[in-house]
PDB file of N, CA and C in Angstrom:
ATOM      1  N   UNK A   1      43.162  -3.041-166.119  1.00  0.00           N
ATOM      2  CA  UNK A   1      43.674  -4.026-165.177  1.00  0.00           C
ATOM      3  C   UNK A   1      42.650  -4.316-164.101  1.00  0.00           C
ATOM      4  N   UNK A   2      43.198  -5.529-163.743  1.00  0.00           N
ATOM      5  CA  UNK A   2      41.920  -5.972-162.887  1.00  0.00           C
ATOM      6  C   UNK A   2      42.084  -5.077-161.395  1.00  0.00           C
ATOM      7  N   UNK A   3      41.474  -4.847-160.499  1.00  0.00           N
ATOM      8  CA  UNK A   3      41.581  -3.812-159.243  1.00  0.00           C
ATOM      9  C   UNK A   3      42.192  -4.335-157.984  1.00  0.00           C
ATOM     10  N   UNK A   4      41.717  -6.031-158.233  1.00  0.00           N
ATOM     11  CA  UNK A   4      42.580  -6.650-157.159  1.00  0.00           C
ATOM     12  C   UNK A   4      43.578  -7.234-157.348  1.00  0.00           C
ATOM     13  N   UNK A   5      44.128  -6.984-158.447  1.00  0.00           N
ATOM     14  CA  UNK A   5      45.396  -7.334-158.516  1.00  0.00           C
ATOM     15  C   UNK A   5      45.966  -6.249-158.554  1.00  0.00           C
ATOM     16  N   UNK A   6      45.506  -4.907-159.080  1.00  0.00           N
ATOM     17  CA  UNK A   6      47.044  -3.746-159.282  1.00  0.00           C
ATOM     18  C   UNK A   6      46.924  -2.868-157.950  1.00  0.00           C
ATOM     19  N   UNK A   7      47.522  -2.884-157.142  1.00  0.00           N
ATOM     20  CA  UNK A   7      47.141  -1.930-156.058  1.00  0.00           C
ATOM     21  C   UNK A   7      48.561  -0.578-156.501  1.00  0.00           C
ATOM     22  N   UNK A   8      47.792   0.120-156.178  1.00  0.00           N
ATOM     23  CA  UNK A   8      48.375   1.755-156.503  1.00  0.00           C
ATOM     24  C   UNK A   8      49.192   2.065-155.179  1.00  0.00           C
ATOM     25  N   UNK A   9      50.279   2.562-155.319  1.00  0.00           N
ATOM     26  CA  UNK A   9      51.205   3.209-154.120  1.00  0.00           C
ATOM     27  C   UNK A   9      51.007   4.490-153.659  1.00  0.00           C
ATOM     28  N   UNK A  10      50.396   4.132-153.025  1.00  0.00           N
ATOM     29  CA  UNK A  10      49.898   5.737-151.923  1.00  0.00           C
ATOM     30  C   UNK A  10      50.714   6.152-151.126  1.00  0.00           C
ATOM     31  N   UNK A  11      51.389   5.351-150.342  1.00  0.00           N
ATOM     32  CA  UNK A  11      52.272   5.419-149.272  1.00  0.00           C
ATOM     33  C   UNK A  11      53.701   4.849-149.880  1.00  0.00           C
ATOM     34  N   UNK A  12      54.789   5.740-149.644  1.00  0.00           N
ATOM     35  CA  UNK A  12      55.971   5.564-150.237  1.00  0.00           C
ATOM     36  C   UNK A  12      56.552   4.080-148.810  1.00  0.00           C
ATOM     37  N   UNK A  13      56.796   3.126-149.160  1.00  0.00           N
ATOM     38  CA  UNK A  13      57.397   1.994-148.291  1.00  0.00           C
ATOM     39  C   UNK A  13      58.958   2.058-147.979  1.00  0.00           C
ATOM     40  N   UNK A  14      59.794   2.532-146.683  1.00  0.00           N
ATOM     41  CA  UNK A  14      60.938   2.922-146.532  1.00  0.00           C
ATOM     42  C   UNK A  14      61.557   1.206-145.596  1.00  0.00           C
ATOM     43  N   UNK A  15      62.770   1.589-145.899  1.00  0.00           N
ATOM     44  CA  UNK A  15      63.557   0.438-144.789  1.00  0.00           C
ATOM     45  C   UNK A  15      62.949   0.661-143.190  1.00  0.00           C
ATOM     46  N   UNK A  16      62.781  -0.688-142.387  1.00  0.00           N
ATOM     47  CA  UNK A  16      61.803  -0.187-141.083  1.00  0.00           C
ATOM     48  C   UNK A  16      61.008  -0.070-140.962  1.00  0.00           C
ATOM     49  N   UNK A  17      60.043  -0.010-142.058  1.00  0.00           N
ATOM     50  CA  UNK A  17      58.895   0.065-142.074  1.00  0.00           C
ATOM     51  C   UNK A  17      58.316  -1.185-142.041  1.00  0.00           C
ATOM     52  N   UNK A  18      56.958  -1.989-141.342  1.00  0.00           N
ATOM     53  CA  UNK A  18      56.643  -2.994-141.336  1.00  0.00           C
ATOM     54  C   UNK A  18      55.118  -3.545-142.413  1.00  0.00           C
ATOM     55  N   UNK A  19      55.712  -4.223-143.247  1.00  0.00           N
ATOM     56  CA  UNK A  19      54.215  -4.978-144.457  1.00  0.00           C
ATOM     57  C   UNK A  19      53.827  -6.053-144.304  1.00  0.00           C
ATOM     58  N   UNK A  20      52.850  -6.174-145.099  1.00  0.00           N
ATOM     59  CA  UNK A  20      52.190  -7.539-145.417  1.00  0.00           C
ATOM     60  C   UNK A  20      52.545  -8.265-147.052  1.00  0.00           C
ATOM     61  N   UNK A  21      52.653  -9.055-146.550  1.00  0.00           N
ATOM     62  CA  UNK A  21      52.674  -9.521-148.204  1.00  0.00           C
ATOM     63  C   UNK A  21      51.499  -9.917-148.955  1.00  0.00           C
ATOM     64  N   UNK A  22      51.343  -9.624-150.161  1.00  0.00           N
ATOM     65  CA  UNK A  22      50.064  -9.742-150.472  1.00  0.00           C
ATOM     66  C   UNK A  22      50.138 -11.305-151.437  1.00  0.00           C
ATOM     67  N   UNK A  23      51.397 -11.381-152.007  1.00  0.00           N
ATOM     68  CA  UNK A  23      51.050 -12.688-152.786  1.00  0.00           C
ATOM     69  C   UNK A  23      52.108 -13.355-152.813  1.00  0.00           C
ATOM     70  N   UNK A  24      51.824 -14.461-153.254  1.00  0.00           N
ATOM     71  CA  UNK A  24      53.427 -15.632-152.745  1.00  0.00           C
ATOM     72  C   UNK A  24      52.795 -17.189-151.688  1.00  0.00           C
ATOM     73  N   UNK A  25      54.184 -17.422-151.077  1.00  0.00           N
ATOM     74  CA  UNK A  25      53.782 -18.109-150.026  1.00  0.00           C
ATOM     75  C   UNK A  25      53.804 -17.616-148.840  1.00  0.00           C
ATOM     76  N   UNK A  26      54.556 -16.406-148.551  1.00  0.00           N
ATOM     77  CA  UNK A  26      54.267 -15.819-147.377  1.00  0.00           C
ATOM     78  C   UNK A  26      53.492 -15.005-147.399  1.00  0.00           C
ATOM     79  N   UNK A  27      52.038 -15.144-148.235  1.00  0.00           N
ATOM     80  CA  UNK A  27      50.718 -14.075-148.151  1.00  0.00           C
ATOM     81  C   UNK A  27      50.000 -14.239-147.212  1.00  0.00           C
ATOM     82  N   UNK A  28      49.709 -12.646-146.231  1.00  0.00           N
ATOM     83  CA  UNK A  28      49.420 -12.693-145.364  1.00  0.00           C
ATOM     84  C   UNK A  28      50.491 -11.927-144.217  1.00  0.00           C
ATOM     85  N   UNK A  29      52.163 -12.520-144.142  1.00  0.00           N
ATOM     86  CA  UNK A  29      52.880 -12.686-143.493  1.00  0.00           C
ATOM     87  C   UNK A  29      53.814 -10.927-142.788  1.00  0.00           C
ATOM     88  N   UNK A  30      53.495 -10.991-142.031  1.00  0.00           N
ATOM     89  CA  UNK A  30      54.163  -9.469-141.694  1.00  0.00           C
ATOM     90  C   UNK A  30      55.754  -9.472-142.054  1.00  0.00           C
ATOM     91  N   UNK A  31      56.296  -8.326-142.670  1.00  0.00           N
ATOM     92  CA  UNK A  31      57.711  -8.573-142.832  1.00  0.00           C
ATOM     93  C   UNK A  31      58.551  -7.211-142.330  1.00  0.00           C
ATOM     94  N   UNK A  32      59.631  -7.235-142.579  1.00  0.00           N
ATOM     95  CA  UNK A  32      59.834  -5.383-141.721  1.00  0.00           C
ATOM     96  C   UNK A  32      60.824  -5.168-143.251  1.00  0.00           C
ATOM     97  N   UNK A  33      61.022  -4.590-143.583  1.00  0.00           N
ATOM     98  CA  UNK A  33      61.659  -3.776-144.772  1.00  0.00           C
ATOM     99  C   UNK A  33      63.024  -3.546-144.533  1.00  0.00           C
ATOM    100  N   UNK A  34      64.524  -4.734-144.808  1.00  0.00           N
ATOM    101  CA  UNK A  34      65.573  -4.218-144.606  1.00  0.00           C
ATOM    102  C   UNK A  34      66.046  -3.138-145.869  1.00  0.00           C
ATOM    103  N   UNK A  35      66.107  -3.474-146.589  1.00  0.00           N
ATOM    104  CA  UNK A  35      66.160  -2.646-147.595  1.00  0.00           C
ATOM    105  C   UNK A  35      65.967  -2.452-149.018  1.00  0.00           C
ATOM    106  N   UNK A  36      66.062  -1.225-150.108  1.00  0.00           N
ATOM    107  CA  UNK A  36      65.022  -0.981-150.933  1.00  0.00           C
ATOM    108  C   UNK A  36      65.838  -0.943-152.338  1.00  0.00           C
ATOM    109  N   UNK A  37      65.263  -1.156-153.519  1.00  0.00           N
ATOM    110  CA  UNK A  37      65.468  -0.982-154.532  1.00  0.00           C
ATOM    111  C   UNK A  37      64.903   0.343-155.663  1.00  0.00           C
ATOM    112  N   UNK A  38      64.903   0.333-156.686  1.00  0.00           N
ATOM    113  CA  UNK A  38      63.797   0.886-157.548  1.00  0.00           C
ATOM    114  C   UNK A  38      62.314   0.329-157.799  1.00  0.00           C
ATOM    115  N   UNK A  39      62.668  -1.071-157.574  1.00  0.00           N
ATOM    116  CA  UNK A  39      61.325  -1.763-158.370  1.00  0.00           C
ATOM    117  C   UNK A  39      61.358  -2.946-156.826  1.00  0.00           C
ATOM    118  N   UNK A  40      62.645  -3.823-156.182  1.00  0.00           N
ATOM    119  CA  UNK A  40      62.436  -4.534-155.131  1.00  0.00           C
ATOM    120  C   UNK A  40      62.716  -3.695-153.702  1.00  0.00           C
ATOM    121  N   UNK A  41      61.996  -4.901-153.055  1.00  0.00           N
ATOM    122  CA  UNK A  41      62.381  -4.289-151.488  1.00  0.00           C
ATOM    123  C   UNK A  41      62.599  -5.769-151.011  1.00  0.00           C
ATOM    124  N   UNK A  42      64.259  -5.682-149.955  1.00  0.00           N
ATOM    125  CA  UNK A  42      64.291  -6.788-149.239  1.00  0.00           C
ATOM    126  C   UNK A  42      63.691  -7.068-147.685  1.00  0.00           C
ATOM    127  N   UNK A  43      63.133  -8.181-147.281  1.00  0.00           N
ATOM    128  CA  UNK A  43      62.255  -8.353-146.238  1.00  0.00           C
ATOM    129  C   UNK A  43      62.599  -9.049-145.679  1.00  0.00           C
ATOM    130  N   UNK A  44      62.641  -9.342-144.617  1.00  0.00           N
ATOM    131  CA  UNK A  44      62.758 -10.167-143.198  1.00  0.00           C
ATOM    132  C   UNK A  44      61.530 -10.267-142.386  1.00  0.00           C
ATOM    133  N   UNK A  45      61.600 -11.632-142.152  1.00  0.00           N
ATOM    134  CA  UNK A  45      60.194 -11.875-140.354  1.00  0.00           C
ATOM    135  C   UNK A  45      61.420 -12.509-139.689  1.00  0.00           C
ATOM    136  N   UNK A  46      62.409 -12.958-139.565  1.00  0.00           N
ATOM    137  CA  UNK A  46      63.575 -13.367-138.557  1.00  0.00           C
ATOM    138  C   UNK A  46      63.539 -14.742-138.163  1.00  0.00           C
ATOM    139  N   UNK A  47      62.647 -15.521-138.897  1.00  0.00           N
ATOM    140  CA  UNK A  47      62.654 -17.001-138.637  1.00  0.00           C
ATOM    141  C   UNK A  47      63.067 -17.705-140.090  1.00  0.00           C
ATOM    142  N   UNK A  48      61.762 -17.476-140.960  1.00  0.00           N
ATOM    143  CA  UNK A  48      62.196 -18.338-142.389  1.00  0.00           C
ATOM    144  C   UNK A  48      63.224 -17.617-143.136  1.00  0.00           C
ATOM    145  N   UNK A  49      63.166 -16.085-143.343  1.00  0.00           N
ATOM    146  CA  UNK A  49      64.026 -15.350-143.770  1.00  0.00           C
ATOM    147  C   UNK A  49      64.989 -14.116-142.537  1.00  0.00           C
ATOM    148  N   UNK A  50      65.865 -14.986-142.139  1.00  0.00           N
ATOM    149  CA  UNK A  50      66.624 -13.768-141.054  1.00  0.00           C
ATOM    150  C   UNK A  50      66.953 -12.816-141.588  1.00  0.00           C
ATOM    151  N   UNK A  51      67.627 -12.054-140.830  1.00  0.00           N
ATOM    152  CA  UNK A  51      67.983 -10.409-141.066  1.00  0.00           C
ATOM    153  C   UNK A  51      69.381 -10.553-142.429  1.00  0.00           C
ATOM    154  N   UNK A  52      70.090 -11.581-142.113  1.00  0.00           N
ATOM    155  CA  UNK A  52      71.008 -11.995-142.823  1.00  0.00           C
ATOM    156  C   UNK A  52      71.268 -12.928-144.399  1.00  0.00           C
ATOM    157  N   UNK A  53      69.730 -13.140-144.283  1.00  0.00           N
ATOM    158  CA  UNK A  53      69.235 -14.138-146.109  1.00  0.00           C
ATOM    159  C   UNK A  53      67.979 -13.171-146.375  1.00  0.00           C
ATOM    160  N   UNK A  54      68.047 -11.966-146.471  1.00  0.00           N
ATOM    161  CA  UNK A  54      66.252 -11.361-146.597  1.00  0.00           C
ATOM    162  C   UNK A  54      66.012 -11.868-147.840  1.00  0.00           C
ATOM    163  N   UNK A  55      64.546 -11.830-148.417  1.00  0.00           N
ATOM    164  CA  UNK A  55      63.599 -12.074-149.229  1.00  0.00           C
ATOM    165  C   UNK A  55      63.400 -11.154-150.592  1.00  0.00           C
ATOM    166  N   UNK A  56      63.521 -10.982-151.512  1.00  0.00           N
ATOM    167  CA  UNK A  56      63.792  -9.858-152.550  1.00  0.00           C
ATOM    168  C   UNK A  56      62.303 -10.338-153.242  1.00  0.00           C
ATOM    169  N   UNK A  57      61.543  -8.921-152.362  1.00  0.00           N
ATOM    170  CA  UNK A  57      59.901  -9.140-152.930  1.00  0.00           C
ATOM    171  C   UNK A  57      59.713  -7.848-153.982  1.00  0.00           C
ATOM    172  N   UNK A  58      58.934  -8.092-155.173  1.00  0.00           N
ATOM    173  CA  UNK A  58      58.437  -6.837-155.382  1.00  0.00           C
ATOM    174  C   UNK A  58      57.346  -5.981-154.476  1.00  0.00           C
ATOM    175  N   UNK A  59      57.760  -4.695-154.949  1.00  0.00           N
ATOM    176  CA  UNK A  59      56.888  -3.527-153.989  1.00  0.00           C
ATOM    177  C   UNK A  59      55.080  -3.536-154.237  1.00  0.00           C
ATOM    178  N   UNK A  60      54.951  -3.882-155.600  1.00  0.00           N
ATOM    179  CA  UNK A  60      53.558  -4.596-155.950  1.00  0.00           C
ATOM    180  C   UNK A  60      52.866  -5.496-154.904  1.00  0.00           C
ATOM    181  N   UNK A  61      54.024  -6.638-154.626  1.00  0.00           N
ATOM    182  CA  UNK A  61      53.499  -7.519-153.700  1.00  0.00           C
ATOM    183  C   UNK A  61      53.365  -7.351-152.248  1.00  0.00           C
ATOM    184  N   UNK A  62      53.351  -6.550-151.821  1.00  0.00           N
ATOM    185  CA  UNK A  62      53.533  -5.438-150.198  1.00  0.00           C
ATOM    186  C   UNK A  62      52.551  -4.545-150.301  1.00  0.00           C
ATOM    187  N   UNK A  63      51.691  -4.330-148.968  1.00  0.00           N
ATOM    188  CA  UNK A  63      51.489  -3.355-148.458  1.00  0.00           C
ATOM    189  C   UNK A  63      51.762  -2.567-147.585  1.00  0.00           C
ATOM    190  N   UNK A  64      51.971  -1.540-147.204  1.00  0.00           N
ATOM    191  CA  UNK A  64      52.473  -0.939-145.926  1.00  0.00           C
ATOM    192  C   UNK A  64      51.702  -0.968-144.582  1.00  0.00           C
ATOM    193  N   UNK A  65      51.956  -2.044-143.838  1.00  0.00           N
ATOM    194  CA  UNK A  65      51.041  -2.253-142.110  1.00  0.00           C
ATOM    195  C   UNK A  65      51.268  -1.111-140.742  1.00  0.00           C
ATOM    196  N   UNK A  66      52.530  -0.678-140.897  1.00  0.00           N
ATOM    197  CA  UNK A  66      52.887   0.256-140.132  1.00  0.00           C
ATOM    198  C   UNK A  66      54.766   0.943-140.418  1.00  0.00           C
ATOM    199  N   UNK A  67      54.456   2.301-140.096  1.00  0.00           N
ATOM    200  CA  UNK A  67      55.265   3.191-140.710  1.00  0.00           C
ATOM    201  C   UNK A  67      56.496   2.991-139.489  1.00  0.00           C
ATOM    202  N   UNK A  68      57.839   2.796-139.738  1.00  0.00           N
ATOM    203  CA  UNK A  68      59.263   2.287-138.781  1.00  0.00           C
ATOM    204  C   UNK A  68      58.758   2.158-137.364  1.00  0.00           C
ATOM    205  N   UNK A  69      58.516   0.825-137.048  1.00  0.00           N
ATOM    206  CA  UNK A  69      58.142   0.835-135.543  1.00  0.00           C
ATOM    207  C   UNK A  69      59.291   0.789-134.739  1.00  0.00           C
ATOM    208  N   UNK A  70      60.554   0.363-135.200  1.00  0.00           N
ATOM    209  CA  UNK A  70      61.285   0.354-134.707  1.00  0.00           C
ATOM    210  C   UNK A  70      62.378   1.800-134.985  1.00  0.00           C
ATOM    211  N   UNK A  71      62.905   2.196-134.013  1.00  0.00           N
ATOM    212  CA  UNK A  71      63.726   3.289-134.212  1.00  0.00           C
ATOM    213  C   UNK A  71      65.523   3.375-135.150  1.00  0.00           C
ATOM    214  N   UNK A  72      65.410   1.888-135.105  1.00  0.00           N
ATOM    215  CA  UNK A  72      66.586   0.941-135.979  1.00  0.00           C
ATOM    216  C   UNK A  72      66.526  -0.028-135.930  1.00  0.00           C
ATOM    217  N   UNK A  73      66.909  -0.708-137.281  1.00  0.00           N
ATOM    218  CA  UNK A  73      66.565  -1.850-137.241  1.00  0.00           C
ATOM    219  C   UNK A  73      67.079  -3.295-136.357  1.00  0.00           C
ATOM    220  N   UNK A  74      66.123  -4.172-135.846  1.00  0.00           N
ATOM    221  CA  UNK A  74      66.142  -5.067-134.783  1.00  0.00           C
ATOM    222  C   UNK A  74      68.094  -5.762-135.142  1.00  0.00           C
ATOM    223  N   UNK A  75      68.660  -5.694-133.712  1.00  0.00           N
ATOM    224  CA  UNK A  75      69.855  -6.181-133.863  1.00  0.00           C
ATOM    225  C   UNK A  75      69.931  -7.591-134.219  1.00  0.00           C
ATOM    226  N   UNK A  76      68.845  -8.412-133.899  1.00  0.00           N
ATOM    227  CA  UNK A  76      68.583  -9.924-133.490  1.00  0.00           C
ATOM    228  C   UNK A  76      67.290 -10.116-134.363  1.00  0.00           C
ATOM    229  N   UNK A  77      67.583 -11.514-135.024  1.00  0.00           N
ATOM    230  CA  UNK A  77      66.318 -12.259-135.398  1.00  0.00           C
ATOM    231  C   UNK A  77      65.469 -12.738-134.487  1.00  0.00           C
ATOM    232  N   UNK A  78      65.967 -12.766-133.401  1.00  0.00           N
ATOM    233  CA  UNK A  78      64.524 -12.848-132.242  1.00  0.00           C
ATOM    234  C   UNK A  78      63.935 -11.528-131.677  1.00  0.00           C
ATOM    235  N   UNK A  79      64.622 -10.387-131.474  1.00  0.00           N
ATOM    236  CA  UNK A  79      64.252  -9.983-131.860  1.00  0.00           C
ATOM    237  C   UNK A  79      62.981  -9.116-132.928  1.00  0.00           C
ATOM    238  N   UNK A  80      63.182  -9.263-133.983  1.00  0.00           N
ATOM    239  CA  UNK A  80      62.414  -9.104-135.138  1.00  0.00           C
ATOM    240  C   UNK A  80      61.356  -9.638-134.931  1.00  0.00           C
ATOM    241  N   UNK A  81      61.028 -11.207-134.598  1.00  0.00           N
ATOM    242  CA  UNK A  81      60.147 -12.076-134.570  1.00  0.00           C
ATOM    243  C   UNK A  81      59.604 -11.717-133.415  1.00  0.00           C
ATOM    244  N   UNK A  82      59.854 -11.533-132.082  1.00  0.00           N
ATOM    245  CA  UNK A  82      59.045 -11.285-131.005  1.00  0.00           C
ATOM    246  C   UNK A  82      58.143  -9.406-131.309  1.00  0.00           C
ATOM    247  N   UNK A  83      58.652  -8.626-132.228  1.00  0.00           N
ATOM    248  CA  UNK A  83      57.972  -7.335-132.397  1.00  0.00           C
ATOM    249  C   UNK A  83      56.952  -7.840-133.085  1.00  0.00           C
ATOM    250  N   UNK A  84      56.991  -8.387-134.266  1.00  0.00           N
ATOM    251  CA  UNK A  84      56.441  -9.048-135.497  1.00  0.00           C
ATOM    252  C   UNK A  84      54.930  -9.432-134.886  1.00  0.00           C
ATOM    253  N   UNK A  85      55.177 -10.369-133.857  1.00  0.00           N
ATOM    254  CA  UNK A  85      54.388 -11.649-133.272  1.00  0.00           C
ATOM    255  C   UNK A  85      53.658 -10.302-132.076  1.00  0.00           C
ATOM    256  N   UNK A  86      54.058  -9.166-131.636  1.00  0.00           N
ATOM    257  CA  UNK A  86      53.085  -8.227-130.811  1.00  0.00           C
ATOM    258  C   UNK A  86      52.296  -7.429-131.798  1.00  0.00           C
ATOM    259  N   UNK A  87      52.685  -7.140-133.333  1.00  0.00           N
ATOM    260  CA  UNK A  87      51.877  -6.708-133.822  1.00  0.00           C
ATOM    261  C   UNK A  87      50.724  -7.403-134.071  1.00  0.00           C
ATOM    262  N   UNK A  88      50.900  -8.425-134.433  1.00  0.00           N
ATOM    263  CA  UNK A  88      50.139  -9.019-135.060  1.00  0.00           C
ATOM    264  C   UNK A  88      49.109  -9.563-134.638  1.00  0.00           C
ATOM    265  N   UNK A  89      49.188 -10.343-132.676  1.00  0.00           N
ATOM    266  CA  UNK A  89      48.211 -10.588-131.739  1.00  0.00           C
ATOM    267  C   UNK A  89      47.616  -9.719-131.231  1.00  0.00           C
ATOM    268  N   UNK A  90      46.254  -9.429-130.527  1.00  0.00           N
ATOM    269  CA  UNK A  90      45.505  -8.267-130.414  1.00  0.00           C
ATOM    270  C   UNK A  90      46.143  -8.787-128.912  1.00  0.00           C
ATOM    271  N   UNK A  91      46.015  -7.095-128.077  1.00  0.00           N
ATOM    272  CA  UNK A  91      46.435  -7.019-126.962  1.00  0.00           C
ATOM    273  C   UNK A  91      45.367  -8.204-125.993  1.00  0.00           C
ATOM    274  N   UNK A  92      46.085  -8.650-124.980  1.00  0.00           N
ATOM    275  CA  UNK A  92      45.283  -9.496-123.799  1.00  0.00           C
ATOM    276  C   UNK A  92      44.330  -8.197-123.093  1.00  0.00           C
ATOM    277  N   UNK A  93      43.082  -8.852-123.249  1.00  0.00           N
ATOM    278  CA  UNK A  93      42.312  -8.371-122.402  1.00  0.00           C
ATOM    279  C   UNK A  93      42.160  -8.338-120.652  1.00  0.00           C
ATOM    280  N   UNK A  94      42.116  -7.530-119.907  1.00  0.00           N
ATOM    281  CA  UNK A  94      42.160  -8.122-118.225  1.00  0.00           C
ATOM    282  C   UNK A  94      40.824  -8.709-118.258  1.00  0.00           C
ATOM    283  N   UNK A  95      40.835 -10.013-117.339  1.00  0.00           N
ATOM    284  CA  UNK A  95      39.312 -10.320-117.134  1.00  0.00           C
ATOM    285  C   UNK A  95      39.382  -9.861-115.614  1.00  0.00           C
TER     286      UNK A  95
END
């Protein structure tokens, strides 16, 4: 198999936990992990897919960005989206 396409699971991916998607149309896109299957995991970013329609991605197509940042999962789709949107911008520098 080709290397950039099969990526190997090193890190077990739990609900809370926050990924990237690697292929699709939301490649690129940070998602937080509502919950898991054998083979899918459902995903949320709280705008295109809220907490309430998640996304049923395979685990192939995910990587793991950071391990439950949240201590439970976000009550609110704004919420979700305002954590999402601090990971993802690098902190403001003071000038």
């Amino acid at each position: 198999m080709n290397g950039a396409f099969h990526q190997e699971e090193k890190t077990a991916i739990a609900p809370g936990d926050v990924v990237v998607s690697l292929m699709g149309h939301d490649r690129g896109s940070l998602l937080l992990v509502v919950e898991q299957s054998a083979a899918f995991l459902l995903v949320a970013d709280g705008k295109r897919r809220p907490l309430a329609r998640p996304k049923r991605k395979n685990r192939r197509h995910l990587a793991l960005c950071q391990k439950a940042p949240f201590s439970q999962t976000p009550p609110t789709d704004r919420a979700l989206r305002r954590a999402l949107r601090a990971l993802k911008e690098p902190p403001e520098q003071p000038t």
